[in-house]
N, C-alpha and C. Protein backbone atom coordinates (compact mmCIF):
# COMPACT_ATOMS: atom_id res chain seq x y z
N UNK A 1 113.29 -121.50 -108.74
CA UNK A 1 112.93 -121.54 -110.15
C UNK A 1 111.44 -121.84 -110.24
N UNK A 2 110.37 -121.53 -110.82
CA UNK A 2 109.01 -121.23 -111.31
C UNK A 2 108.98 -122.33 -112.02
N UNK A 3 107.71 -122.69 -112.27
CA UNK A 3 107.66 -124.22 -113.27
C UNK A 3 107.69 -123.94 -114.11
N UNK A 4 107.29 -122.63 -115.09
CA UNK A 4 107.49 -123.04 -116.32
C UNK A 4 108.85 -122.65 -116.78
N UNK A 5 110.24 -122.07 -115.94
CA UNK A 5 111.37 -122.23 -116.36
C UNK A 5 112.12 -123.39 -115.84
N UNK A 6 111.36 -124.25 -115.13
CA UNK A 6 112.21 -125.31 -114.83
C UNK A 6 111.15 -126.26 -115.72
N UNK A 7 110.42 -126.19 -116.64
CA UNK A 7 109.81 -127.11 -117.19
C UNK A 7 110.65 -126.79 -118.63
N UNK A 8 111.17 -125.56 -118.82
CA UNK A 8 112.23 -125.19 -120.06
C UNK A 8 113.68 -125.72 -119.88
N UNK A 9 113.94 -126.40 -118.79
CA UNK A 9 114.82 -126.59 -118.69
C UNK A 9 115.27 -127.87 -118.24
N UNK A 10 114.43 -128.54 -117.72
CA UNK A 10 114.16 -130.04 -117.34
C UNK A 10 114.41 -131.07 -119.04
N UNK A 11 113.93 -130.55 -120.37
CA UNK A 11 114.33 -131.36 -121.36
C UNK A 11 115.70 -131.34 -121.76
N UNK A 12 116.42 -129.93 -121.38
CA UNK A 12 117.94 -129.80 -121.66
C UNK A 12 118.60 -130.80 -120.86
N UNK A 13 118.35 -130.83 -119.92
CA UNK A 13 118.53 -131.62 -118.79
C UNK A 13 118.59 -133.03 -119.10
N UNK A 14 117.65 -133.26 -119.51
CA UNK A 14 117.31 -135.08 -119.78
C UNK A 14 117.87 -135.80 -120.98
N UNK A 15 118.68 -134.49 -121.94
CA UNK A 15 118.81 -134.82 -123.53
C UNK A 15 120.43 -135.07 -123.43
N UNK A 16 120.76 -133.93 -122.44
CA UNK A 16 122.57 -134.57 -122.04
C UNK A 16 122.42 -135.42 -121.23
N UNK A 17 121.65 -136.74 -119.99
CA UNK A 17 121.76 -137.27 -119.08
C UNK A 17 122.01 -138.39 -120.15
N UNK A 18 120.66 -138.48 -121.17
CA UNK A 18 120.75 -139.81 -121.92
C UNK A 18 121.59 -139.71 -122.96
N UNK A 19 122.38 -138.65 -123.48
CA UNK A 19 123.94 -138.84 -123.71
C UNK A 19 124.71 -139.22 -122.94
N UNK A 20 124.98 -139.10 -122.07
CA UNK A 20 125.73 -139.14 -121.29
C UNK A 20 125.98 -140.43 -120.91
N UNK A 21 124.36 -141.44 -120.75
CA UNK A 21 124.60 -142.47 -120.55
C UNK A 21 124.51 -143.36 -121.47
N UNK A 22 124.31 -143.00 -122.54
CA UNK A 22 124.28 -143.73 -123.74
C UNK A 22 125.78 -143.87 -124.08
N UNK A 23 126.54 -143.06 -123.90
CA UNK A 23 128.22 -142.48 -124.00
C UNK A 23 128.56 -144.11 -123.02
N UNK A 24 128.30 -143.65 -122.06
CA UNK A 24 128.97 -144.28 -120.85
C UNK A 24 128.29 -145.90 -121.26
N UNK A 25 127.28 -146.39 -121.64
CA UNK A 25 127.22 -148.00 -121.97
C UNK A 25 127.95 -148.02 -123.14
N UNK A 26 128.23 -147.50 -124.11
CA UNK A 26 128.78 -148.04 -125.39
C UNK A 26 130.15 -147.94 -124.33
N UNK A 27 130.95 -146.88 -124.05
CA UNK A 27 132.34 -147.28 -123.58
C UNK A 27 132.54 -148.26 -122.83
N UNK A 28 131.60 -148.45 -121.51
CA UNK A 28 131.49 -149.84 -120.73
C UNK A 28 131.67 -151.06 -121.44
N UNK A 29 130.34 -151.53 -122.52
CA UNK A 29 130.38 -152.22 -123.25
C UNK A 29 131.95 -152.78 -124.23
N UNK A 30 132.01 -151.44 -124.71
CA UNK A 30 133.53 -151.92 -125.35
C UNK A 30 134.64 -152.10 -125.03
N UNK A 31 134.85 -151.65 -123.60
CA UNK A 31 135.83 -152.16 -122.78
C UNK A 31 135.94 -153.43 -122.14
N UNK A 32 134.60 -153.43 -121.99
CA UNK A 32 134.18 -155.07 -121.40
C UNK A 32 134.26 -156.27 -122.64
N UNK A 33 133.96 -155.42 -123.66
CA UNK A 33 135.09 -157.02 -124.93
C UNK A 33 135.80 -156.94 -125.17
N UNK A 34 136.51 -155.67 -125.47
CA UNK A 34 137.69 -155.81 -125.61
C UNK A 34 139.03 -156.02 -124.36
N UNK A 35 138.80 -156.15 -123.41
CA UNK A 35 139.17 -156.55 -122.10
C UNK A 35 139.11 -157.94 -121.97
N UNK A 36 138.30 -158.23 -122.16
CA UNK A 36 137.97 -159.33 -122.09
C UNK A 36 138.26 -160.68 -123.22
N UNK A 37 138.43 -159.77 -124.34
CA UNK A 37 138.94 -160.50 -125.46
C UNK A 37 140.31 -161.12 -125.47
N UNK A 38 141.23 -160.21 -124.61
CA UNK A 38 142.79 -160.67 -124.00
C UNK A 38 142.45 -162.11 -123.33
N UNK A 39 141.92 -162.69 -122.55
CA UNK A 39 141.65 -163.90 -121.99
C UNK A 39 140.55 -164.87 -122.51
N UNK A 40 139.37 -164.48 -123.63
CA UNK A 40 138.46 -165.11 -124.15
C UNK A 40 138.40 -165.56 -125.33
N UNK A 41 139.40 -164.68 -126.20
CA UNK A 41 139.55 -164.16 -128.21
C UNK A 41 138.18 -164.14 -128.50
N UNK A 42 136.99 -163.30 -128.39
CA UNK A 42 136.23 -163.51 -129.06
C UNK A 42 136.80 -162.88 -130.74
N UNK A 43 137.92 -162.09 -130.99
CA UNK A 43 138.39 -161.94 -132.20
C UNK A 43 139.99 -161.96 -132.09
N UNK A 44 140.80 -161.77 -132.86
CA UNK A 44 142.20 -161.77 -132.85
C UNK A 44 142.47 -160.15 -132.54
N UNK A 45 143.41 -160.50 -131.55
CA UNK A 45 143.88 -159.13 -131.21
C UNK A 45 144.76 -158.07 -132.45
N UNK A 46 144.15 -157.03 -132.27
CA UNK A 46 144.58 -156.10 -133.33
C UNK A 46 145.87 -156.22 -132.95
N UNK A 47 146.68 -156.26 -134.17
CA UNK A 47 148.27 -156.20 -133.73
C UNK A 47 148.73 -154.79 -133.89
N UNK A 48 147.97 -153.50 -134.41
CA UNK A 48 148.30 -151.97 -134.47
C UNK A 48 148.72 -151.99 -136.33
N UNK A 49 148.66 -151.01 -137.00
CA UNK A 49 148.91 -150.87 -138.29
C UNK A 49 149.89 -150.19 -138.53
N UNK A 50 151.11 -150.54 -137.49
CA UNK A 50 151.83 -149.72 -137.59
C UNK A 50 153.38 -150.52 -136.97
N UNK A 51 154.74 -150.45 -137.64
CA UNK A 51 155.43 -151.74 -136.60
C UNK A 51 155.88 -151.13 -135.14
N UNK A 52 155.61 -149.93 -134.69
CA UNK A 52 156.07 -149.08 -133.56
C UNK A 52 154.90 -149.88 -132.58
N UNK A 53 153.60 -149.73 -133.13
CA UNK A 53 152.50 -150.54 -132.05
C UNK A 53 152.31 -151.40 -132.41
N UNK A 54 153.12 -152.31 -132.81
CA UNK A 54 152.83 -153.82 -133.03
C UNK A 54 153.83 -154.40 -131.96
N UNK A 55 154.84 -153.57 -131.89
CA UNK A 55 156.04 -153.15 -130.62
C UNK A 55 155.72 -153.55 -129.17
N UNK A 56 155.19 -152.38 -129.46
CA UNK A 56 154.41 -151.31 -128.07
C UNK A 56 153.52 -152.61 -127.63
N UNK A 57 152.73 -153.31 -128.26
CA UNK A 57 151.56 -154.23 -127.72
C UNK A 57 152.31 -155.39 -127.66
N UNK A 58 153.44 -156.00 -128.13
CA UNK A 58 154.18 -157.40 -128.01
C UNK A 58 154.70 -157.19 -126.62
N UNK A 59 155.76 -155.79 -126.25
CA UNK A 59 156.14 -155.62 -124.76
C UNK A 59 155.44 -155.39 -123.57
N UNK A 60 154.01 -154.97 -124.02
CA UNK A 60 152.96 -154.96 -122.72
C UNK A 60 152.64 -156.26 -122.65
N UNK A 61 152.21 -157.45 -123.76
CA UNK A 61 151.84 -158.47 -123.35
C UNK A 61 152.74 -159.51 -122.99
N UNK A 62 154.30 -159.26 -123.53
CA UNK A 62 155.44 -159.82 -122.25
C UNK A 62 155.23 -159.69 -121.04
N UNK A 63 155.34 -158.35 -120.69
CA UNK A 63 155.54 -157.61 -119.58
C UNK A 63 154.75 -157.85 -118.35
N UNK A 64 153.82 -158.21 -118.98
CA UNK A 64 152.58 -158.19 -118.09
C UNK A 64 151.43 -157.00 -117.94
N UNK A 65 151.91 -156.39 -118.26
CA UNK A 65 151.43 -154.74 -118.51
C UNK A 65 150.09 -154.95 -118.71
N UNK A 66 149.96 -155.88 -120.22
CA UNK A 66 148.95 -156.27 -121.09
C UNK A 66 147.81 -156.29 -120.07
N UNK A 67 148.06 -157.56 -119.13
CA UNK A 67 147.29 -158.35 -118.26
C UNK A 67 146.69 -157.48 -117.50
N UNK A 68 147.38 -156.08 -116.90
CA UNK A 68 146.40 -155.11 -115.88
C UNK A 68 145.85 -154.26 -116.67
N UNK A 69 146.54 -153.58 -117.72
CA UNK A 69 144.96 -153.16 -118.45
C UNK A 69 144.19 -153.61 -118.84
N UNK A 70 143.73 -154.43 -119.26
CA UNK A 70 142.72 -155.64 -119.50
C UNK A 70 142.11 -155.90 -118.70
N UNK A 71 142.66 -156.32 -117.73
CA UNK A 71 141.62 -156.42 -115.93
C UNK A 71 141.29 -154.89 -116.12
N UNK A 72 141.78 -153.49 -115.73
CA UNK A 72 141.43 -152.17 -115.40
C UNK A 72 139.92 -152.36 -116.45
N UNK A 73 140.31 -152.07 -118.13
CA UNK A 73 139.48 -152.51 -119.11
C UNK A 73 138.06 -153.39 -118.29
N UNK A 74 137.93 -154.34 -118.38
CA UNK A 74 136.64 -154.92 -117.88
C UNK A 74 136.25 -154.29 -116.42
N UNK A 75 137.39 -154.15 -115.55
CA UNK A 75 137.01 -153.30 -114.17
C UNK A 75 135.82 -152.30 -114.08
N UNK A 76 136.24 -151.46 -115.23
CA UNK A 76 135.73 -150.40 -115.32
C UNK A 76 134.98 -150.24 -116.06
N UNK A 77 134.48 -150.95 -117.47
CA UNK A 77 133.36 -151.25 -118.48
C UNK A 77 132.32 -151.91 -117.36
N UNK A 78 132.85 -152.73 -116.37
CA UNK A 78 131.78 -153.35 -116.05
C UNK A 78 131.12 -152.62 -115.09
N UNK A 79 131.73 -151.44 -114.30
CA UNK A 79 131.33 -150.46 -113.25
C UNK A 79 130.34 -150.14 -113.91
N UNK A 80 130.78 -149.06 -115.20
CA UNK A 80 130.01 -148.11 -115.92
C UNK A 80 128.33 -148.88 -116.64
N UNK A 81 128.98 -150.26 -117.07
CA UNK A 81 127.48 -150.38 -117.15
C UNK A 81 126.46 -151.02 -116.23
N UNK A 82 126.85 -151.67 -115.11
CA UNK A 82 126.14 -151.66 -113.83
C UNK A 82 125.83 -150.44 -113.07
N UNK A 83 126.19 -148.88 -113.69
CA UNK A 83 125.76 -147.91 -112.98
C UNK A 83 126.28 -147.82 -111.97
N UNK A 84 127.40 -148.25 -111.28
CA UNK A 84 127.90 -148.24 -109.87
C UNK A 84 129.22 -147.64 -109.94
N UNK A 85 129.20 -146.56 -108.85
CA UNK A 85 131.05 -146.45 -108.92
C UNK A 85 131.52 -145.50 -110.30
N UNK A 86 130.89 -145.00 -110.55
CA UNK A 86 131.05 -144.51 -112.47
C UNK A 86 131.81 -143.44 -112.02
N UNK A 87 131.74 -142.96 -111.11
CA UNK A 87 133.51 -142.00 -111.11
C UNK A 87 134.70 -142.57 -111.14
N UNK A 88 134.60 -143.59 -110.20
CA UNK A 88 135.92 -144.50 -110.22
C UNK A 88 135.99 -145.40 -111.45
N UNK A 89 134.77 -145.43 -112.25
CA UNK A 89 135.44 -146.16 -113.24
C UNK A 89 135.87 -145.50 -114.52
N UNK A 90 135.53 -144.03 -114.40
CA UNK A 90 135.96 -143.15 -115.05
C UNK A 90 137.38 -142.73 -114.85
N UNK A 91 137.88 -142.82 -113.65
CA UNK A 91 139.04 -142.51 -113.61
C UNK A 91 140.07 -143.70 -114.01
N UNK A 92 139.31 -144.85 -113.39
CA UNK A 92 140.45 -146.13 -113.41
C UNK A 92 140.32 -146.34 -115.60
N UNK A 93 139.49 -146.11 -116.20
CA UNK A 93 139.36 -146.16 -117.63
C UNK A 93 140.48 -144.83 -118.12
N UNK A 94 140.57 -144.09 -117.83
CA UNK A 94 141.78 -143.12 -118.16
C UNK A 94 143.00 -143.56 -118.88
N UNK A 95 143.65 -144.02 -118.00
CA UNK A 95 145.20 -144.67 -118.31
C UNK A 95 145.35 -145.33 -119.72
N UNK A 96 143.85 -146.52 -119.68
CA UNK A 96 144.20 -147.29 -120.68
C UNK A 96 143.67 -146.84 -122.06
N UNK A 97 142.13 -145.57 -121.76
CA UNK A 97 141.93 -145.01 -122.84
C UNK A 97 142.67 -143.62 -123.75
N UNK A 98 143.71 -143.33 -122.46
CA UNK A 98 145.14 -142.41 -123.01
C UNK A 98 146.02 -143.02 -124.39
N UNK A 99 146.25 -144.00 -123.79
CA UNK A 99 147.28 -145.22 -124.55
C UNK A 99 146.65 -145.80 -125.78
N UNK A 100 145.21 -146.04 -125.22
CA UNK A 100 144.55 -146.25 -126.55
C UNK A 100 144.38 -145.28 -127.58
N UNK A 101 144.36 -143.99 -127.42
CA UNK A 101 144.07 -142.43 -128.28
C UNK A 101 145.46 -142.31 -128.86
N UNK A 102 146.51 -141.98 -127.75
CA UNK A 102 147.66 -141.79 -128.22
C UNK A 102 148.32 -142.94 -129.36
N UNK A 103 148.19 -143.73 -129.08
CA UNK A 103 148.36 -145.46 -130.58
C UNK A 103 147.77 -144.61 -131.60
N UNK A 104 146.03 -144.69 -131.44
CA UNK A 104 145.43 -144.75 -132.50
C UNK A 104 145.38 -142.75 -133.50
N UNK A 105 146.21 -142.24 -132.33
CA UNK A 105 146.25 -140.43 -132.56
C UNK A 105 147.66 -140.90 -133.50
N UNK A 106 148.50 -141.18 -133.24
CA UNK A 106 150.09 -140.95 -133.51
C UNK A 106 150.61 -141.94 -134.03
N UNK A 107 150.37 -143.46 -133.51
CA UNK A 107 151.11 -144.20 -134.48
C UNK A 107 150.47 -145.35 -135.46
N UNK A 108 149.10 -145.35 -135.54
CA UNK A 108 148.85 -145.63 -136.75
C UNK A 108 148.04 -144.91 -137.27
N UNK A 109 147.99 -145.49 -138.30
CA UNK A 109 147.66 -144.76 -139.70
C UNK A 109 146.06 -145.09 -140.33
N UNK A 110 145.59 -144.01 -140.63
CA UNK A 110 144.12 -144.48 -141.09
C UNK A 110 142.70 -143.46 -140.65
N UNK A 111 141.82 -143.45 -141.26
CA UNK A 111 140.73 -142.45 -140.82
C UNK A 111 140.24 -143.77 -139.57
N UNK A 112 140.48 -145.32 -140.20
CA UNK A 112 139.37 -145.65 -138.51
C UNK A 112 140.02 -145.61 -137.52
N UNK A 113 141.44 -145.42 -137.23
CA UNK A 113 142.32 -145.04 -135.97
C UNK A 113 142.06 -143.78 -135.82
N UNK A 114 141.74 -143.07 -136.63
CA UNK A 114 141.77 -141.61 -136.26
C UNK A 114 140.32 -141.41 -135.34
N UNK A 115 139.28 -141.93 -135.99
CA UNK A 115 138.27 -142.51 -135.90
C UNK A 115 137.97 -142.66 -134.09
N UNK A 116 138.29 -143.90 -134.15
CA UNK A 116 138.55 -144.50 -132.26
C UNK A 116 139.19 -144.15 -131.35
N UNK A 117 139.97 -143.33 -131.74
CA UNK A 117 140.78 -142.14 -130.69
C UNK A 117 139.57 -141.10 -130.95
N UNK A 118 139.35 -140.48 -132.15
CA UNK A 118 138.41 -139.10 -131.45
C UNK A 118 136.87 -139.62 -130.45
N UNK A 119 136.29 -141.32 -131.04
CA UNK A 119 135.75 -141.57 -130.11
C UNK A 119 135.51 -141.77 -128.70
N UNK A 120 136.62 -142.44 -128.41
CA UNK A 120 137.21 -142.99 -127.11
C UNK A 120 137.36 -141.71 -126.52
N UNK A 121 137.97 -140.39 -127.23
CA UNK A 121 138.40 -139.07 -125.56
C UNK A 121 136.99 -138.28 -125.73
N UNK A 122 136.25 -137.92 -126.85
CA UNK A 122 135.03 -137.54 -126.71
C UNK A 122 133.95 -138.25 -126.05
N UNK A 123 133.80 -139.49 -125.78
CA UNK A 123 132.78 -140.16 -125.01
C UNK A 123 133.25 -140.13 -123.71
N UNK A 124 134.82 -140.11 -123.21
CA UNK A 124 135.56 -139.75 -121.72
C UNK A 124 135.45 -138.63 -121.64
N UNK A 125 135.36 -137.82 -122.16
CA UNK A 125 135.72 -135.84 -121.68
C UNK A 125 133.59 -135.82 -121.52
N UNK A 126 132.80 -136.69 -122.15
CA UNK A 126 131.68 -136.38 -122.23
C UNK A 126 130.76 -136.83 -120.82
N UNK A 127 131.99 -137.97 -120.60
CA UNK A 127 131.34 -138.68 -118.96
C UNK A 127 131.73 -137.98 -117.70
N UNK A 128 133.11 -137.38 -118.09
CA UNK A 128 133.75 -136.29 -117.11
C UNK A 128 132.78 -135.15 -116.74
N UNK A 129 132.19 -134.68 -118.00
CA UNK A 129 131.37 -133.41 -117.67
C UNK A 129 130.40 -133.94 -117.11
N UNK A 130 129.68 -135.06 -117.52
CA UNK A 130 128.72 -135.65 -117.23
C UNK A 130 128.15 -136.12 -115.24
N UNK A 131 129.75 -136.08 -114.78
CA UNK A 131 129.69 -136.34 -113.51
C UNK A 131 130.46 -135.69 -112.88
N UNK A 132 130.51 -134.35 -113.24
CA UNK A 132 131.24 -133.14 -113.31
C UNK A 132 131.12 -132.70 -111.53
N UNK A 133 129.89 -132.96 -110.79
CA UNK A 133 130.14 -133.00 -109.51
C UNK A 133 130.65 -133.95 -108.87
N UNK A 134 130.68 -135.08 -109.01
CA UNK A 134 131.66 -135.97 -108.26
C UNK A 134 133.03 -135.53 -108.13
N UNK A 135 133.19 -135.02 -109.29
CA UNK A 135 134.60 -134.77 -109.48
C UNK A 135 135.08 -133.12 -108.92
N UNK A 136 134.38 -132.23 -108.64
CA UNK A 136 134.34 -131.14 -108.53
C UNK A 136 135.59 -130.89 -107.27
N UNK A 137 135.66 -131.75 -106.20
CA UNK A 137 136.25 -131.89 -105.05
C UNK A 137 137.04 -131.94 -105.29
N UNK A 138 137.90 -132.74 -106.21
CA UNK A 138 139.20 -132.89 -106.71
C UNK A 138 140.09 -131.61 -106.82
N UNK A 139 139.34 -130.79 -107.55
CA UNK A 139 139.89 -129.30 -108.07
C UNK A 139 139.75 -128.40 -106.83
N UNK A 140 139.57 -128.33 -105.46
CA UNK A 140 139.83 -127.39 -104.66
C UNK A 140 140.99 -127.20 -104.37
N UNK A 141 141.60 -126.33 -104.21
CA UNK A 141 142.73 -125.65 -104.11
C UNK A 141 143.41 -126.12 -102.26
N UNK A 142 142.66 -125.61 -101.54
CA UNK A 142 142.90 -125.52 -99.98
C UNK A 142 141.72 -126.93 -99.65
N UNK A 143 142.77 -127.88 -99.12
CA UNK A 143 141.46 -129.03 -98.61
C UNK A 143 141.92 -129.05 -97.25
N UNK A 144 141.01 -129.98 -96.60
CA UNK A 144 141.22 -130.19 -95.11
C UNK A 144 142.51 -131.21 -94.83
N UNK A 145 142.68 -131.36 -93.73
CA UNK A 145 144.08 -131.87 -93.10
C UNK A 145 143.34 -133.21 -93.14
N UNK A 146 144.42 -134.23 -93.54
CA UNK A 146 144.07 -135.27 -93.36
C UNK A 146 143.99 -135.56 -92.07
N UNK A 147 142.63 -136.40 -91.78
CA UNK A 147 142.06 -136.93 -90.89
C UNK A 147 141.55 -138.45 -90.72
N UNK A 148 141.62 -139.28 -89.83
CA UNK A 148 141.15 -140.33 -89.28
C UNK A 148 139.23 -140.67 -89.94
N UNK A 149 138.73 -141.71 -90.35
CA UNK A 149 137.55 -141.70 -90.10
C UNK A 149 136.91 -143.09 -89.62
N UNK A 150 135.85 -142.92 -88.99
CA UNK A 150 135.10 -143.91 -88.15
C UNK A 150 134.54 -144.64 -88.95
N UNK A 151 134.53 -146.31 -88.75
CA UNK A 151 133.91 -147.37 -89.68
C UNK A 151 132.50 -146.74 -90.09
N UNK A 152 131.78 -146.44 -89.03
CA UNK A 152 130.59 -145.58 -89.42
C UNK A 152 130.62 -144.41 -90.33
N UNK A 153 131.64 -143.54 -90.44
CA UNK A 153 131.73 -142.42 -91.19
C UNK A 153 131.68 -142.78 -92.71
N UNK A 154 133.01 -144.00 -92.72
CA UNK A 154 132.99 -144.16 -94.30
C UNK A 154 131.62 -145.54 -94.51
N UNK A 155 131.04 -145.82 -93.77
CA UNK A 155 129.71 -146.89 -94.70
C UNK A 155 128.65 -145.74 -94.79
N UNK A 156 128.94 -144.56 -94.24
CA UNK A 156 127.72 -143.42 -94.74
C UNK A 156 128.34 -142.85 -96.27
N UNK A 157 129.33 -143.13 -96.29
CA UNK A 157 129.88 -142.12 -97.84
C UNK A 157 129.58 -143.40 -98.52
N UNK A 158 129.34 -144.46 -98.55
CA UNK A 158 128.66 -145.18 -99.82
C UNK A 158 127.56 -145.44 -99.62
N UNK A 159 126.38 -145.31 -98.87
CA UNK A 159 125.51 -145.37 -98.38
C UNK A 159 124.44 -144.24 -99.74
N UNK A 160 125.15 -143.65 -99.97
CA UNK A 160 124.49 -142.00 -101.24
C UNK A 160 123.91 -143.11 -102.23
């Protein structure tokens, strides 16, 4: 590429990165209080506006359920905004931001539920693309045979 088409193309470049990471601290961030709010209250836990997820959230926090998304929740807010690991904390944020969309998609009621579900999968589908090669490996069809690797092999794959 010639400089002045990679100088046309270097601002496209830089205008989705700092989306991307602007995406990725607000979700960090809000996972990391609201995660964290299960063991701290900095507010009262939403009980859902709805009695199906008022349900749904009384039997996870029996269950225990509550307790590992909440850990996953800060796990992974706190990856994303230390910059470290942001695939894995993209993936490990999945589960609980499914559950969170699907509540706020289907069983309650309201433009700000509607609201925090279209936020929550548009700022995830935006970090997905965003680190769209990390993830690229995943989607091959034919992979290699599982194999053995040397203590040395895997401190070079975090070593990047």
């Amino acid at each position: 590429m010639n400089a002045a088409t990679q100088a046309m193309v270097q601002p496209k470049r830089d205008w989705f990165r700092i989306l991307v990471l602007t995406g990725q601290t607000f979700f960090g961030a809000w996972f990391v209080i609201h995660g964290l709010n299960h063991w701290v209250h900095f507010f009262p836990q939403p009980p859902g506006s709805d009695s199906l997820t008022s349900q749904l959230i009384r039997v996870m926090i029996d269950t225990g359920l509550f307790d590992l998304i909440k850990a996953c929740e800060v796990f992974s807010g706190l990856l994303m905004l230390m910059h470290r690991f942001v695939p894995l904390a993209i993936v490990t944020a999945v589960p609980a931001a499914v559950v969170i969309a699907y509540i706020n998609f289907f069983l309650n009621k309201g433009w700000e539920s509607f609201m925090t579900a279209t936020v929550i999968m548009v700022i995830l589908a935006l970090m997905g693309i965003g680190y769209i090669r990390s993830f690229a490996p995943l989607f091959v069809a034919k992979t290699d045979e599982p194999k053995g690797i040397s203590a040395a092999e895997l401190r070079a794959l975090f070593d990047r």
